[in-house]
C-alpha atoms as a PDB file:
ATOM      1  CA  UNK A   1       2.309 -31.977 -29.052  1.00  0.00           C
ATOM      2  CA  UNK A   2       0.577 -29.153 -30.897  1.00  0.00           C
ATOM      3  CA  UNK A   3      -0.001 -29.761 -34.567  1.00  0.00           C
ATOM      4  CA  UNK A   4       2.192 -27.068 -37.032  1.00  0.00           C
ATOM      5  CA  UNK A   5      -0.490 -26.292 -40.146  1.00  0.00           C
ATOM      6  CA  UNK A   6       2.429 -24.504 -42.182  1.00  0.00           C
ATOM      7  CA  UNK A   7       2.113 -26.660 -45.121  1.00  0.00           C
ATOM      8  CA  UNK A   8      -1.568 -26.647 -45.705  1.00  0.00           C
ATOM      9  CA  UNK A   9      -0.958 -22.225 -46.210  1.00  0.00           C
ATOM     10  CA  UNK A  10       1.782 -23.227 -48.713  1.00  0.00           C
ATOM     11  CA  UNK A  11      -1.054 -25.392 -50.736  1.00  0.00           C
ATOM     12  CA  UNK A  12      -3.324 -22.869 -50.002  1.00  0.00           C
ATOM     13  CA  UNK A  13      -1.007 -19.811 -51.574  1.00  0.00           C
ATOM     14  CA  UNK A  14      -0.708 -22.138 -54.663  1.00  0.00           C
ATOM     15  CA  UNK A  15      -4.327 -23.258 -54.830  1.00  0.00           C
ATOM     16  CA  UNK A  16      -5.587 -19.245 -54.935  1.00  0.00           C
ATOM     17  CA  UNK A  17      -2.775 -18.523 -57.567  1.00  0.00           C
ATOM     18  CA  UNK A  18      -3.701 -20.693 -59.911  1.00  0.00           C
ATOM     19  CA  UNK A  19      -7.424 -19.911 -59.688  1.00  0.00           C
ATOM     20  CA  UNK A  20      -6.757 -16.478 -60.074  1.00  0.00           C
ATOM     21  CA  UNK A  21      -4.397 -16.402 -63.257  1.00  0.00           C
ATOM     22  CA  UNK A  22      -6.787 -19.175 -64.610  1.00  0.00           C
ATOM     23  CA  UNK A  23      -8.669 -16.599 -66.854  1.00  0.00           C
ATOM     24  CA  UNK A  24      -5.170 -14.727 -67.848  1.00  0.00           C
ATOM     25  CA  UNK A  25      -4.571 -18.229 -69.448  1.00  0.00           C
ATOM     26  CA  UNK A  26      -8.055 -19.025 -70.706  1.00  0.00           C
ATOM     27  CA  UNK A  27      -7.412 -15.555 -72.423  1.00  0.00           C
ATOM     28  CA  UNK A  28      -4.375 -16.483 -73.801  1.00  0.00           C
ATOM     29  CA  UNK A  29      -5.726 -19.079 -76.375  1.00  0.00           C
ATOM     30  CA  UNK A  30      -6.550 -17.268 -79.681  1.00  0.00           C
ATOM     31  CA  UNK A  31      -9.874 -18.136 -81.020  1.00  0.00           C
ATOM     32  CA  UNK A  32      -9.681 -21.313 -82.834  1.00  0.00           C
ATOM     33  CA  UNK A  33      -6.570 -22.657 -81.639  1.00  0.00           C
ATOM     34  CA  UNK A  34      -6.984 -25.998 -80.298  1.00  0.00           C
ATOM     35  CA  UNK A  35      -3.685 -27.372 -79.975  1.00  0.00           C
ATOM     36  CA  UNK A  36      -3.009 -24.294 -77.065  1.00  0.00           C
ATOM     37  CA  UNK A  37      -6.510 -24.369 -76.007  1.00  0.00           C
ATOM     38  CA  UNK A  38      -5.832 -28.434 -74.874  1.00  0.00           C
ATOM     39  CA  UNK A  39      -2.522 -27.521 -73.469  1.00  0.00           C
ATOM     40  CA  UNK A  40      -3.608 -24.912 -71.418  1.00  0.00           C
ATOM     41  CA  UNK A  41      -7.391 -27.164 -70.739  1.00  0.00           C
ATOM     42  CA  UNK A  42      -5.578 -29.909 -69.699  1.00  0.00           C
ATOM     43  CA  UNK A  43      -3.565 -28.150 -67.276  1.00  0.00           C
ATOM     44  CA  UNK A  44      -6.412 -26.178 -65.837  1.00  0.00           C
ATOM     45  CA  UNK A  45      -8.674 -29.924 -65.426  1.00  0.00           C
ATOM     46  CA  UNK A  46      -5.634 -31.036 -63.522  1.00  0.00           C
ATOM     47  CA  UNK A  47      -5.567 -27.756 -61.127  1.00  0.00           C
ATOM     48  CA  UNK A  48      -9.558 -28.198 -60.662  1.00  0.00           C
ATOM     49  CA  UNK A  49      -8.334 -32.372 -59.701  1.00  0.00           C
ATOM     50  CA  UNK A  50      -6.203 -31.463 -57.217  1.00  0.00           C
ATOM     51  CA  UNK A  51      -8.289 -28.997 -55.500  1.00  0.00           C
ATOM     52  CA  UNK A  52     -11.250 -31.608 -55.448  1.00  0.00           C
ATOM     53  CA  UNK A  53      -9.113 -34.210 -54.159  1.00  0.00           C
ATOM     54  CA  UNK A  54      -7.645 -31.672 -51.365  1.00  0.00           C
ATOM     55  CA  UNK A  55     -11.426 -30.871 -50.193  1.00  0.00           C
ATOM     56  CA  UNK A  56     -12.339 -34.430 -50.473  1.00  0.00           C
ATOM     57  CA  UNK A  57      -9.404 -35.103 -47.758  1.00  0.00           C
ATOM     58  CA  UNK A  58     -11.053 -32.644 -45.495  1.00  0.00           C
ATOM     59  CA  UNK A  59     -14.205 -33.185 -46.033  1.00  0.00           C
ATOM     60  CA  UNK A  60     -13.535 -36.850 -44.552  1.00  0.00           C
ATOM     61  CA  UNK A  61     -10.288 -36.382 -42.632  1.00  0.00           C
ATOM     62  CA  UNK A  62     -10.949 -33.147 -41.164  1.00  0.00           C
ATOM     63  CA  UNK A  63     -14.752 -31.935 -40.612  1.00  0.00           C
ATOM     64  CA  UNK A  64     -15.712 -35.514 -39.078  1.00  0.00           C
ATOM     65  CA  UNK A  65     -12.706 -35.345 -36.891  1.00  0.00           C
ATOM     66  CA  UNK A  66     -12.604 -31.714 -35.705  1.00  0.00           C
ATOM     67  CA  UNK A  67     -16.532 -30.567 -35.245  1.00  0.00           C
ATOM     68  CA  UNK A  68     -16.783 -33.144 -31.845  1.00  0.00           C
ATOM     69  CA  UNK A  69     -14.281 -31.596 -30.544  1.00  0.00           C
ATOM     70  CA  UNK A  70     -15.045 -27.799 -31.025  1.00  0.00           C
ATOM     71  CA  UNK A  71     -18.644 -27.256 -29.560  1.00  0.00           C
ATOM     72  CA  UNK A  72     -18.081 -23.945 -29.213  1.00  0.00           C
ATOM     73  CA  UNK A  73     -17.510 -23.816 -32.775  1.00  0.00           C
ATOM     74  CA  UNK A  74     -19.785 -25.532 -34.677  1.00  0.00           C
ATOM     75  CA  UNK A  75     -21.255 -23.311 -36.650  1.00  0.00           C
ATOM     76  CA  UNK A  76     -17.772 -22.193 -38.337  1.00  0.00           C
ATOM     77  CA  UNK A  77     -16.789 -25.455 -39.227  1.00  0.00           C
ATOM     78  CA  UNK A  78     -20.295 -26.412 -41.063  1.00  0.00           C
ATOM     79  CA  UNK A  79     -20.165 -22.938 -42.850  1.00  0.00           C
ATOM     80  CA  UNK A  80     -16.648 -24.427 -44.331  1.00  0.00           C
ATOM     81  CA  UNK A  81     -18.245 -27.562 -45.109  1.00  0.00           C
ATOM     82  CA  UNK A  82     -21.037 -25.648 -47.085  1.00  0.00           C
ATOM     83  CA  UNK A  83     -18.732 -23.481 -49.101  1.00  0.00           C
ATOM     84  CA  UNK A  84     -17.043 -26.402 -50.532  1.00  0.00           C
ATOM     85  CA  UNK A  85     -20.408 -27.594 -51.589  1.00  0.00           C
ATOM     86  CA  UNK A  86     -20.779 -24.138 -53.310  1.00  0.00           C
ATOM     87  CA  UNK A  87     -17.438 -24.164 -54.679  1.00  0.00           C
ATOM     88  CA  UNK A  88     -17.892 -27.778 -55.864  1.00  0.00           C
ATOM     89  CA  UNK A  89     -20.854 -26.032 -57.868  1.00  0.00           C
ATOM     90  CA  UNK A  90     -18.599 -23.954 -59.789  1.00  0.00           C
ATOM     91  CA  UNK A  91     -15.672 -26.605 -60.387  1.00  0.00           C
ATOM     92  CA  UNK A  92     -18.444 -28.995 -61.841  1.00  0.00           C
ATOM     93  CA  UNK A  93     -19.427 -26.013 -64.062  1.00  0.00           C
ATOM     94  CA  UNK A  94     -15.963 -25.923 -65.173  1.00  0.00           C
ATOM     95  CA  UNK A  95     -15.415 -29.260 -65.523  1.00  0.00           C
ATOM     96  CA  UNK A  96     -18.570 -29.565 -68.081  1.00  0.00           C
ATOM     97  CA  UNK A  97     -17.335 -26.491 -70.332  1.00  0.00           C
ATOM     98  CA  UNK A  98     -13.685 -27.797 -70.465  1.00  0.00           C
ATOM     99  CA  UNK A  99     -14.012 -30.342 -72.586  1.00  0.00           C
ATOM    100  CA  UNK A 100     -15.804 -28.629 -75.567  1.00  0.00           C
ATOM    101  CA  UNK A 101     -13.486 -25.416 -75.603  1.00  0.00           C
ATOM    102  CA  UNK A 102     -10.263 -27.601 -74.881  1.00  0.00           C
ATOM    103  CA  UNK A 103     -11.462 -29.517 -78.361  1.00  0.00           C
ATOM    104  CA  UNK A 104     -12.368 -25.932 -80.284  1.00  0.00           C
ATOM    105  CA  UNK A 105     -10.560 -22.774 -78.562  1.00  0.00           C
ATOM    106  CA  UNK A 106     -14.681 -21.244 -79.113  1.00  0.00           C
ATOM    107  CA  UNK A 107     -14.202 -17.525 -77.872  1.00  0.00           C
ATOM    108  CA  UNK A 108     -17.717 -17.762 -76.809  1.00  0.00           C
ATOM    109  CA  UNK A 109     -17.006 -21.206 -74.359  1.00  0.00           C
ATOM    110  CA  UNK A 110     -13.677 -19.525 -73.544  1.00  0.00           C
ATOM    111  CA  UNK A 111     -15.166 -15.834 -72.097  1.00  0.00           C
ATOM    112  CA  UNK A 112     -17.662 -18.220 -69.812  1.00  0.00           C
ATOM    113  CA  UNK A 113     -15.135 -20.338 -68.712  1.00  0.00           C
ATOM    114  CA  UNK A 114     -13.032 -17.894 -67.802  1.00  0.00           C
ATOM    115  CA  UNK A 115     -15.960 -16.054 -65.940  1.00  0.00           C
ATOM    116  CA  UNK A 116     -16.956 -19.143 -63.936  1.00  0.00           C
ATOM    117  CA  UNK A 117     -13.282 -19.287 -62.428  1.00  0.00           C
ATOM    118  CA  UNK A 118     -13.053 -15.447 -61.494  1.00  0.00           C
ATOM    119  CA  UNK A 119     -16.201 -16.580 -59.509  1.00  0.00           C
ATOM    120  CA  UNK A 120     -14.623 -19.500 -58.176  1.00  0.00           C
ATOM    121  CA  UNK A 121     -11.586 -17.536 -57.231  1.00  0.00           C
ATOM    122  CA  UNK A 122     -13.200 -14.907 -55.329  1.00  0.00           C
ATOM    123  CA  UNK A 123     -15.056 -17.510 -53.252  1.00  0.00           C
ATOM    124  CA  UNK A 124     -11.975 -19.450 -53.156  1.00  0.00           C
ATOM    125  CA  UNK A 125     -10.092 -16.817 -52.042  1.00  0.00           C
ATOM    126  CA  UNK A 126     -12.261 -15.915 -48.725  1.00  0.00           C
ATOM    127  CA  UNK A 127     -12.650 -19.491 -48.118  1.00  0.00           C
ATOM    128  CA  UNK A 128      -9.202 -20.246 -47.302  1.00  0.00           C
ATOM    129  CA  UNK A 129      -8.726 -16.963 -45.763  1.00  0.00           C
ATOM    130  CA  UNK A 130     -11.421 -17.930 -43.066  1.00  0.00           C
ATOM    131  CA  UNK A 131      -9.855 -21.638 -43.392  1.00  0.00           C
ATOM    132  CA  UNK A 132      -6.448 -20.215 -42.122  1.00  0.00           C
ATOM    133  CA  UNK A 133      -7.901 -17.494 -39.485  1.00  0.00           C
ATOM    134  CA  UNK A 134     -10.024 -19.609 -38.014  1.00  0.00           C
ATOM    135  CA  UNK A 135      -9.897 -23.336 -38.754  1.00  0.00           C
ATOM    136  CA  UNK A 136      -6.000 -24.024 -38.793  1.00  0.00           C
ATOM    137  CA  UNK A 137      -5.776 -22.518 -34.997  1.00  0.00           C
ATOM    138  CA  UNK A 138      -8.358 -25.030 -33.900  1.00  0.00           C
ATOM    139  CA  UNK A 139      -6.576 -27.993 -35.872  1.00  0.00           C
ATOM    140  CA  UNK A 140      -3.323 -27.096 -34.113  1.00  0.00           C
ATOM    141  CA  UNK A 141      -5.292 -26.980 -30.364  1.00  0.00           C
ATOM    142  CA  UNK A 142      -7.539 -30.269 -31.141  1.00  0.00           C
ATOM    143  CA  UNK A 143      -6.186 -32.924 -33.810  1.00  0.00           C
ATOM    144  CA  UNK A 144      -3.166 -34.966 -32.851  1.00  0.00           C
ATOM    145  CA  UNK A 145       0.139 -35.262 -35.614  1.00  0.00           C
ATOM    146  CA  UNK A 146      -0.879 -38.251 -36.986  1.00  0.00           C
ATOM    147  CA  UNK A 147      -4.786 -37.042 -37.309  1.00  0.00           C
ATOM    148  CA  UNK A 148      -2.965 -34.228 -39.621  1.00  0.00           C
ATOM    149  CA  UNK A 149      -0.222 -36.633 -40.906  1.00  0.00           C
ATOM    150  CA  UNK A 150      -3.331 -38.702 -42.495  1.00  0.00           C
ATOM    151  CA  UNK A 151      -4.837 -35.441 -44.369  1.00  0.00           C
ATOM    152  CA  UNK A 152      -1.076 -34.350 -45.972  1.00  0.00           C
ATOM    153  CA  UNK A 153      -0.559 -38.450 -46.706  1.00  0.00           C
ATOM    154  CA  UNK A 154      -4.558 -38.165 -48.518  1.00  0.00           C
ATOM    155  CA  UNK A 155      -3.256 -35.025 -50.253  1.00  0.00           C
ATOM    156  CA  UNK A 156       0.699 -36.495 -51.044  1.00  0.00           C
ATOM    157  CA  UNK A 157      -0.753 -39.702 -52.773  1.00  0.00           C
ATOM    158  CA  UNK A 158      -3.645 -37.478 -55.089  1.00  0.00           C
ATOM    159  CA  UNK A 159      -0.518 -36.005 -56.978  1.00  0.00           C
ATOM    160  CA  UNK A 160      -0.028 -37.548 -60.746  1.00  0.00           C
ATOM    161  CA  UNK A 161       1.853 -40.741 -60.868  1.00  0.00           C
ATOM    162  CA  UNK A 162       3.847 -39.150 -63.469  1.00  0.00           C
ATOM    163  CA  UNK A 163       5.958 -35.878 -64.458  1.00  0.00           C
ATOM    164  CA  UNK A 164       3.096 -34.295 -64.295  1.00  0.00           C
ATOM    165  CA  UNK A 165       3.469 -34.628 -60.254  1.00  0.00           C
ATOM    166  CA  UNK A 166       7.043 -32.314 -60.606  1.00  0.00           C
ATOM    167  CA  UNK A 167       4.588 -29.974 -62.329  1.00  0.00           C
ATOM    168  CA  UNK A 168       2.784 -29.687 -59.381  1.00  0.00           C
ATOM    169  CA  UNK A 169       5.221 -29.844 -57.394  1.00  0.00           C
ATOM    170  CA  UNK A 170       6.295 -26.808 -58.664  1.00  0.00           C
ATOM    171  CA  UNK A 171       3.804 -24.688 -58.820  1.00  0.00           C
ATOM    172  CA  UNK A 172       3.119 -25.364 -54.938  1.00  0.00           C
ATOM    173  CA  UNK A 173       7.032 -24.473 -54.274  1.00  0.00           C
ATOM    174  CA  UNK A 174       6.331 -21.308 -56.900  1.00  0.00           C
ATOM    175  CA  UNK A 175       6.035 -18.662 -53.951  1.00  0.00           C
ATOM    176  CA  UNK A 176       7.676 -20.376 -51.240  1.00  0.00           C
ATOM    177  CA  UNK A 177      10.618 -18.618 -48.962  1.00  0.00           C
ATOM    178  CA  UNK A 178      14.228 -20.882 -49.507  1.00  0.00           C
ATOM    179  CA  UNK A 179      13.513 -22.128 -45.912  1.00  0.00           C
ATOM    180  CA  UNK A 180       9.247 -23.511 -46.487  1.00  0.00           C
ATOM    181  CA  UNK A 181      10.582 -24.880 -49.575  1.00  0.00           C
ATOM    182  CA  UNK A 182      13.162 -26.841 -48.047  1.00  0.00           C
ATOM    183  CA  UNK A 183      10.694 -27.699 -45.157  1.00  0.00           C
ATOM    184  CA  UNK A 184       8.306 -28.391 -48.005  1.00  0.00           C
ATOM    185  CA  UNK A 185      10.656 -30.523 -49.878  1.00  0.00           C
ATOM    186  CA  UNK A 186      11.140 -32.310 -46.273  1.00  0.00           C
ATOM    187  CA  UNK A 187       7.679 -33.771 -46.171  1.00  0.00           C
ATOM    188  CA  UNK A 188       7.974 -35.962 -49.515  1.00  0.00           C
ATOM    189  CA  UNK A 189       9.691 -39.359 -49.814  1.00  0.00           C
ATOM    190  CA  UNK A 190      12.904 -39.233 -50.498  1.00  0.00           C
ATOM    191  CA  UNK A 191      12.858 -40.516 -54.121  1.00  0.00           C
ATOM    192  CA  UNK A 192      10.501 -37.486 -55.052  1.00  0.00           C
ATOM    193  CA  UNK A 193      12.911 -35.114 -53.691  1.00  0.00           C
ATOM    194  CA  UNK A 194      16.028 -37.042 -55.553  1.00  0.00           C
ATOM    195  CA  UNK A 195      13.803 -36.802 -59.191  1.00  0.00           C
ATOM    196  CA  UNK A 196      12.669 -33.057 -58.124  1.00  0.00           C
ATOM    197  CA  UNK A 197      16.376 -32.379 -57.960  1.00  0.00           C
ATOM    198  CA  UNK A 198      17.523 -34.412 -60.543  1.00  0.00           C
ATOM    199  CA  UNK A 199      15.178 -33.696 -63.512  1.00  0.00           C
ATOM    200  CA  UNK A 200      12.083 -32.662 -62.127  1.00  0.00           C
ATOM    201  CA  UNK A 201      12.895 -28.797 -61.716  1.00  0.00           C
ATOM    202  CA  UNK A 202      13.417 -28.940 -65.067  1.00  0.00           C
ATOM    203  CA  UNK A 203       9.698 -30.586 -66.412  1.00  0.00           C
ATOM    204  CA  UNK A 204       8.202 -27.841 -64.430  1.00  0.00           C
ATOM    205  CA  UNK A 205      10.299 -24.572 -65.577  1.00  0.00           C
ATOM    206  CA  UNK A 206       9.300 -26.108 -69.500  1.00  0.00           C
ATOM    207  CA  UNK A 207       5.936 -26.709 -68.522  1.00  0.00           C
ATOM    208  CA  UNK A 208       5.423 -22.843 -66.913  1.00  0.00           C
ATOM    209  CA  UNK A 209       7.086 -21.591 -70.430  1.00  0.00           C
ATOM    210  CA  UNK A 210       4.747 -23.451 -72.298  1.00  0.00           C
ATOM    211  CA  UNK A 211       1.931 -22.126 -70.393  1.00  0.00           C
ATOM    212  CA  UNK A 212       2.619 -18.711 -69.366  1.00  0.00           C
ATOM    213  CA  UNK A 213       5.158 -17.233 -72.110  1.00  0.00           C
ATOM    214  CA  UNK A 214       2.110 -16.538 -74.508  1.00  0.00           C
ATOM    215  CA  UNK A 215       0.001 -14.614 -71.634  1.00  0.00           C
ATOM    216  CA  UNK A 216       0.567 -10.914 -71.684  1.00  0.00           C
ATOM    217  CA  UNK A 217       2.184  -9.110 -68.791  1.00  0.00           C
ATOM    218  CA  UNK A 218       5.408  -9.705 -66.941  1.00  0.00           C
ATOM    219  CA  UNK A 219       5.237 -12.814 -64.700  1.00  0.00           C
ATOM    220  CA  UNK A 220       5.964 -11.548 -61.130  1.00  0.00           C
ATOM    221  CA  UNK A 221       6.940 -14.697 -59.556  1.00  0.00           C
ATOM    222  CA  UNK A 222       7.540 -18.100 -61.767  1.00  0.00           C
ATOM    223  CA  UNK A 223      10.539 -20.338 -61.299  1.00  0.00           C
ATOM    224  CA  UNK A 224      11.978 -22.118 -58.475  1.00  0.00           C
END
């Protein structure tokens, strides 16, 4: 049975999103004000978690289990594995400025951070383009379901224990087609999808209003 990789483009669409509007919302914090600049920090430290955490799960799930079994491709997959070292460069640059402009909204702190993840982005961006071309084919000839089960469960269980998780949640369903986010929806336990439904639409619509009204520009895509 030939593994379906659907799921991990969805992430991926959300992932690249977020890094690129990053600076839009670094830029949206006047100078000086700290009570936006932690919002907005906070937010941004949890983004640069989960994309850790979802390189982390292939770095040990998926390099280790695919490169045996593509000789012919060997090469590609170590040239993934050393881009996530290179973007891990730039996320641990991030993660050491975030803390001093998320405490003082410094301009100065503010137009560095927000050039470190315009860099990140653009190697972000042609990392999971190449990750989709060329890797996700060879997942769906060479890993087995529950080989690819194990990396969604590793990437399921780093979500927020919290409301923050429906604020995730939502920003991964943000560009989604009715039927991938029903599909999407499909692949968490059922409680999730009862407290999505319930009351967790609604964290995630107050969080994006809190974080994106102040940013100038129409939004192009937003709710769910």
């Amino acid at each position: 049975m030939a593994v379906d990789t659907w799921e991990m483009v969805v992430v991926h669409r959300a992932f690249r999103r977020e890094f690129r509007e990053a600076p839009g919302l670094v830029g949206s914090v006047r100078s000086g004000d700290r009570a936006r600049a932690e919002l907005v920090g906070r937010y941004l430290a949890s983004v640069v978690d989960l994309l850790h955490h979802h390189h982390s799960g292939e770095d040990d799930l998926l390099w280790p289990v695919l490169l045996p079994r593509v000789a012919l491709h060997t090469e590609l997959v170590h040239r993934m594995e050393s881009q996530h070292k290179q973007l891990a460069v730039l996320i641990d640059r991030i993660t050491e400025l975030l803390p001093g402009w998320r405490a003082t909204g410094d301009m100065v702190a503010a137009r560095e951070l927000a050039g470190v993840f315009g860099e990140a982005s653009v190697l972000l961006d042609e990392h999971l383009a190449e990750e989709e071309a060329e890797i996700l084919p060879l997942v769906a000839e060479h890993m087995t379901p529950a080989e690819w089960q194990a990396i969604g469960d590793r990437g399921m269980g780093s979500l927020p224990k919290n409301g923050t998780a429906f604020v995730f949640l939502g920003l991964i369903l943000r560009e989604t087609t009715d039927a991938e986010r029903t599909a999407f929806l499909g692949l968490a336990p059922p409680p999730i999808r009862w407290f999505w439904h319930l009351f967790g639409k609604g964290i995630y619509r107050r969080a994006y209003h809190r974080l994106y009204d102040p940013v100038p520009g129409p939004r192009k895509t937003g709710l769910v």
